[in-house]
N, C-alpha and C. Protein backbone atom coordinates (compact mmCIF):
# COMPACT_ATOMS: atom_id res chain seq x y z
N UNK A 1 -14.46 -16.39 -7.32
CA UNK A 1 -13.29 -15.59 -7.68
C UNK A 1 -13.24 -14.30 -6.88
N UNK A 2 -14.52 -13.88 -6.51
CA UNK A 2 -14.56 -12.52 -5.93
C UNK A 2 -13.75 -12.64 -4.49
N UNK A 3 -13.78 -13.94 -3.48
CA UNK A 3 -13.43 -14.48 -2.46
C UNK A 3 -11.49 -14.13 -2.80
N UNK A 4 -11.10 -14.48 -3.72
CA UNK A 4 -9.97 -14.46 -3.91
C UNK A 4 -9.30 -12.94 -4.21
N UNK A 5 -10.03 -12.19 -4.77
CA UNK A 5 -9.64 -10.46 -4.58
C UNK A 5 -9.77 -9.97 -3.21
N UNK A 6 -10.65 -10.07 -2.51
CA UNK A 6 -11.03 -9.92 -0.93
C UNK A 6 -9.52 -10.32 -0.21
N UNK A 7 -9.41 -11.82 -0.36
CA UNK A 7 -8.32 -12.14 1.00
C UNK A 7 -7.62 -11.92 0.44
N UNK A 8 -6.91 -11.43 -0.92
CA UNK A 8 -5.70 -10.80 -1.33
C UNK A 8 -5.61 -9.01 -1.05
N UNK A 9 -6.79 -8.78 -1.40
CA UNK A 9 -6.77 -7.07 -0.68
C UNK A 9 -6.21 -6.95 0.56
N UNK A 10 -6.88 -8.09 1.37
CA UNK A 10 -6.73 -7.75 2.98
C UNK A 10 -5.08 -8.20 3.16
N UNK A 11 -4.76 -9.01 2.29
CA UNK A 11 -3.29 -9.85 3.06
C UNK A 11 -2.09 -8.60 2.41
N UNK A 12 -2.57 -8.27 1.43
CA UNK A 12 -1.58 -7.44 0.91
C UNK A 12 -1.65 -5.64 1.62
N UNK A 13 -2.56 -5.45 2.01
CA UNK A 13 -2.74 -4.16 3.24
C UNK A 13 -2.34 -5.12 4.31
N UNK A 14 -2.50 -5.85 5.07
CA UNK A 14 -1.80 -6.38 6.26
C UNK A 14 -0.38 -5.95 6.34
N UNK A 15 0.42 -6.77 5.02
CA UNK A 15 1.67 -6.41 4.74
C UNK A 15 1.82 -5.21 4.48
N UNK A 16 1.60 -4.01 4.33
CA UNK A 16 1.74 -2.68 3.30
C UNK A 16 2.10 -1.95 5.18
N UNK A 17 1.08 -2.20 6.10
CA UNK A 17 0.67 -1.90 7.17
C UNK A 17 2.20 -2.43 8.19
N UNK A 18 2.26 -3.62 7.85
CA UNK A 18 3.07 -4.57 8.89
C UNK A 18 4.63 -4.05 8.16
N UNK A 19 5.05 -4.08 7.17
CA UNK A 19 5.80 -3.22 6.52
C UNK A 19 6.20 -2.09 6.60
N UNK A 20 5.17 -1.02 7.08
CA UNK A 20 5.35 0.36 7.33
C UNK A 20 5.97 0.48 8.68
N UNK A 21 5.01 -0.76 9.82
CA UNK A 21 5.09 -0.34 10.76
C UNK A 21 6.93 -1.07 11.76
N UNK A 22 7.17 -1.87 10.84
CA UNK A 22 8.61 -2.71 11.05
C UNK A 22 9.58 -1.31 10.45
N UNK A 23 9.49 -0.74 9.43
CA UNK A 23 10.60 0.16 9.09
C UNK A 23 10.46 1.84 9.94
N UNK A 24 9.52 1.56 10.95
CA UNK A 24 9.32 2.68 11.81
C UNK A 24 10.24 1.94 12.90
N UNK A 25 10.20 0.92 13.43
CA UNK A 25 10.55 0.10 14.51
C UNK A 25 11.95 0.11 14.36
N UNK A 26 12.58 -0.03 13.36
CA UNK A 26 13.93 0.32 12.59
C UNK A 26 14.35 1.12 12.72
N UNK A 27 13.87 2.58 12.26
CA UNK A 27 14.33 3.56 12.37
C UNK A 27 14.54 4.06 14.09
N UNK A 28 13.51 3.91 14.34
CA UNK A 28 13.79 4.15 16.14
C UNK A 28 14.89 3.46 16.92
N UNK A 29 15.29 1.95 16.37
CA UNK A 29 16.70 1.24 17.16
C UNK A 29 17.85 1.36 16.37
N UNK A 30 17.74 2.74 14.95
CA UNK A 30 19.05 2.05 14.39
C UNK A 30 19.43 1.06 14.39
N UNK A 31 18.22 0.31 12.96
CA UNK A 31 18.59 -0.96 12.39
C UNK A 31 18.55 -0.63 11.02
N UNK A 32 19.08 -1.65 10.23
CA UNK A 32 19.20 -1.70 9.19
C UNK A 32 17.32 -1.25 8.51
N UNK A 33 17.00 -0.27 7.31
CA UNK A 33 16.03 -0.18 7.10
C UNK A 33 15.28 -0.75 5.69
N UNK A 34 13.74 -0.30 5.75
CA UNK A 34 13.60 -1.08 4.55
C UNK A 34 13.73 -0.15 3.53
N UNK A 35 14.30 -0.80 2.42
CA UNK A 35 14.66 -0.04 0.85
C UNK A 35 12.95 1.03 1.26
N UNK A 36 13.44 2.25 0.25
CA UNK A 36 11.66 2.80 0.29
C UNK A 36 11.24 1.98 -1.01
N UNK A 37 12.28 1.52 -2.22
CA UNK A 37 11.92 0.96 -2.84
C UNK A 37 10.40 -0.18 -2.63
N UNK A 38 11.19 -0.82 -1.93
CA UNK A 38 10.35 -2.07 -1.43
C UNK A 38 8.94 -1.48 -0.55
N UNK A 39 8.78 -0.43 0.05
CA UNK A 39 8.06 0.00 0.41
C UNK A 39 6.66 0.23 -0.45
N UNK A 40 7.15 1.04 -1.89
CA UNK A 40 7.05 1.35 -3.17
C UNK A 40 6.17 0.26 -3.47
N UNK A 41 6.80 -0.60 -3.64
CA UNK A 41 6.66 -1.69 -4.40
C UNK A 41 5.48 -2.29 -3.86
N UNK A 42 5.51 -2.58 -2.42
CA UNK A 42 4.13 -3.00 -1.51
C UNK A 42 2.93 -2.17 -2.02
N UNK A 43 3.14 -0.93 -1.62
CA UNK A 43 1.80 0.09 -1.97
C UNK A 43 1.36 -0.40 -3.52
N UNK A 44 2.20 -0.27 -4.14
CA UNK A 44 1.80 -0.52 -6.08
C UNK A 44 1.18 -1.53 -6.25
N UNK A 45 1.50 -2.93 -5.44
CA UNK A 45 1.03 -4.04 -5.33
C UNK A 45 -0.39 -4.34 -4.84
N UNK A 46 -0.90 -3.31 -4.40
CA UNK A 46 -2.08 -3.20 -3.67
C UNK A 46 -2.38 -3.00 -1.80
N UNK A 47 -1.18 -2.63 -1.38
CA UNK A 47 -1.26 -2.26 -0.47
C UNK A 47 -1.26 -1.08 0.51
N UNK A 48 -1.24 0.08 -0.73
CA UNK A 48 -1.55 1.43 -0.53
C UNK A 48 -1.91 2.22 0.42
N UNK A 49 -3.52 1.61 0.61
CA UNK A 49 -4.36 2.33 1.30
C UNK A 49 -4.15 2.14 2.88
N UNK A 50 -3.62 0.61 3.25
CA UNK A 50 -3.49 0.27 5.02
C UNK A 50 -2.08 1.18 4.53
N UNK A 51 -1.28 1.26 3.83
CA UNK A 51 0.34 1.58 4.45
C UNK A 51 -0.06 3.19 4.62
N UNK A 52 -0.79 3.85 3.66
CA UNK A 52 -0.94 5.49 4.04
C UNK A 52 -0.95 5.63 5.47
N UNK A 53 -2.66 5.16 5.53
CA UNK A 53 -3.23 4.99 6.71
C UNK A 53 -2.17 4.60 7.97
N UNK A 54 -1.23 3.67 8.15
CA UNK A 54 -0.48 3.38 8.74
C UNK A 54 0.69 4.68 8.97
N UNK A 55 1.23 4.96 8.04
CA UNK A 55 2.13 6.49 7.99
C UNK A 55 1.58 7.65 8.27
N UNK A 56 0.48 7.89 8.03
CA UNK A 56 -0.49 9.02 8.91
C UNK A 56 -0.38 8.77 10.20
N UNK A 57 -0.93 7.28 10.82
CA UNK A 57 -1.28 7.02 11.75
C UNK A 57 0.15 7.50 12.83
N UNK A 58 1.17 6.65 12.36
CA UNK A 58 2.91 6.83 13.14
C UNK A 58 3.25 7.62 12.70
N UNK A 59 2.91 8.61 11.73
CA UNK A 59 4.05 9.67 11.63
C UNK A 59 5.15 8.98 11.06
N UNK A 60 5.17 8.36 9.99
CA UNK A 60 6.49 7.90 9.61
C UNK A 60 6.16 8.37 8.21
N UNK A 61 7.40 8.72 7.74
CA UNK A 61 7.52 9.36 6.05
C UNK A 61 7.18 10.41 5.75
N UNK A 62 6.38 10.99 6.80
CA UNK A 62 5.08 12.08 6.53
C UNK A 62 6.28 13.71 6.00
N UNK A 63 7.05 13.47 5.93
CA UNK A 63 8.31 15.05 5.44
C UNK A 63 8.66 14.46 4.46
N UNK A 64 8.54 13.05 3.79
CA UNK A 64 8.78 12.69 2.59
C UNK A 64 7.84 12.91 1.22
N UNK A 65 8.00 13.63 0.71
CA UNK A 65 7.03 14.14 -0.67
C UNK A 65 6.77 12.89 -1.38
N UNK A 66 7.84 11.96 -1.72
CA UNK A 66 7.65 10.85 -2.65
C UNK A 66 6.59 10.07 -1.90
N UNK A 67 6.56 10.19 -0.69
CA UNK A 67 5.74 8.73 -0.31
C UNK A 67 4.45 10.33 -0.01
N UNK A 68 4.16 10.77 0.70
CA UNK A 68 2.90 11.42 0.99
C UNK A 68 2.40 11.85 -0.75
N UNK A 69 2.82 12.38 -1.11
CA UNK A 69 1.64 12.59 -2.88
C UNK A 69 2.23 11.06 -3.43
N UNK A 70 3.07 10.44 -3.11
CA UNK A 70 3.26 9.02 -4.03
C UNK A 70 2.44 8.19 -3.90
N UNK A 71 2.53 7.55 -2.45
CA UNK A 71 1.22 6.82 -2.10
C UNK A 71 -0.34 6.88 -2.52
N UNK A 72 -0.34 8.02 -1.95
CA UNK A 72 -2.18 8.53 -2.69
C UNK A 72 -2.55 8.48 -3.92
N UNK A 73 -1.51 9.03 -4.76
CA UNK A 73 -1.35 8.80 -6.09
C UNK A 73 -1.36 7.41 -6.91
N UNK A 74 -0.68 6.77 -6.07
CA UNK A 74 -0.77 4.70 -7.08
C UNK A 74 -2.32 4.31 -6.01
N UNK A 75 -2.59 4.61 -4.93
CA UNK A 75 -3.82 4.60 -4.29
C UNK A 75 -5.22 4.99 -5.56
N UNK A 76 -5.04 5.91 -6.01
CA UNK A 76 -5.82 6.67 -6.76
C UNK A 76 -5.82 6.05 -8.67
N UNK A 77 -4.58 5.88 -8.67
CA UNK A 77 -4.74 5.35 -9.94
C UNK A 77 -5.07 3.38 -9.88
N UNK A 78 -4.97 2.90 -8.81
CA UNK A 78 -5.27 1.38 -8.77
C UNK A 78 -6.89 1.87 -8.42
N UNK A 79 -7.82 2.48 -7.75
CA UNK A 79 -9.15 2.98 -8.17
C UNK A 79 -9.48 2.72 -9.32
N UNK A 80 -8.71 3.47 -10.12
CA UNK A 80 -9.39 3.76 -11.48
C UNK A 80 -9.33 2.80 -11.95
N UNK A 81 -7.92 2.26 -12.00
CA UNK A 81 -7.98 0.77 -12.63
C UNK A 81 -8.93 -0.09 -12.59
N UNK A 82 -9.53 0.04 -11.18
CA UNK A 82 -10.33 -1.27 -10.93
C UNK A 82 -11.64 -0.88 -11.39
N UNK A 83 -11.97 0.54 -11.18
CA UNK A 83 -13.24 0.74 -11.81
C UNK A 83 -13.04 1.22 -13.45
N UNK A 84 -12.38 1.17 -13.95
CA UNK A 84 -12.55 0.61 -15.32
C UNK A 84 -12.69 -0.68 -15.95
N UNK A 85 -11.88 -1.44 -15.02
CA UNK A 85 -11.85 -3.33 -15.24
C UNK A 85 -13.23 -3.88 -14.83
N UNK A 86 -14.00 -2.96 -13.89
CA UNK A 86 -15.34 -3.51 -13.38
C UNK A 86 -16.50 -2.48 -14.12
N UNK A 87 -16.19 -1.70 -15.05
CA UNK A 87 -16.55 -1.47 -15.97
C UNK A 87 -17.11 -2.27 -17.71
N UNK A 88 -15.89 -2.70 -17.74
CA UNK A 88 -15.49 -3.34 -18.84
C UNK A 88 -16.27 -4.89 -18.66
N UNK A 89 -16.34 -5.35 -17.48
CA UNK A 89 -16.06 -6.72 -16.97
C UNK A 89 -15.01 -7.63 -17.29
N UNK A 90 -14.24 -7.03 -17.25
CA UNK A 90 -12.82 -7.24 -17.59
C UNK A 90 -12.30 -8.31 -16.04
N UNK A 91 -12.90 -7.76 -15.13
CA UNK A 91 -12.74 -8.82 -13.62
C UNK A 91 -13.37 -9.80 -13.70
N UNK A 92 -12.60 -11.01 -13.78
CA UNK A 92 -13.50 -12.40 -14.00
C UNK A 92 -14.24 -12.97 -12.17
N UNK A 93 -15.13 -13.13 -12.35
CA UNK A 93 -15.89 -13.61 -11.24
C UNK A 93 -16.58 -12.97 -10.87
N UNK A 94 -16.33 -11.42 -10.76
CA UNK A 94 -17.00 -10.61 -10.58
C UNK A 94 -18.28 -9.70 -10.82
């Protein structure tokens, strides 16, 4: 089971990352962009930490308050989450 949190961490930062870095690519050709919603929604999902990392990295969002303390923030509280659930043993397989 632990195998299955792993390649979902990684696939869902792939996307968080590949996500960030398509609505930068957007913004530079005036194209249609992505909702920040959906952006939102990636990070919450567990893809947080590559999309920060990714927006640090390009400079994208970085004058946006919601996403620079937002991000870190569902970053920080999916932490806790997990180290309370791996606390508890509340994570099966693990």
């Amino acid at each position: 089971m632990f195998a299955v949190y792993v390649v979902y961490g990684i696939v869902i930062n792939l996307l968080g990352a590949g996500v960030t870095l398509w609505d930068k690519h957007c913004a530079k050709e005036g194209k249609w962009r992505v909702r920040e919603s959906t952006l939102l929604l990636v990070a919450a999902f567990g893809g947080s930490a590559a999309m920060y990392i990714t927006m640090r990295w390009i400079r994208h969002k970085t004058r946006k308050m919601k996403f620079m303390l937002g991000i870190p923030s569902i970053f920080l509280l999916q932490g806790l989450l997990i180290g309370f659930l791996l606390s508890r043993s509340l994570l099966p397989g693990i």
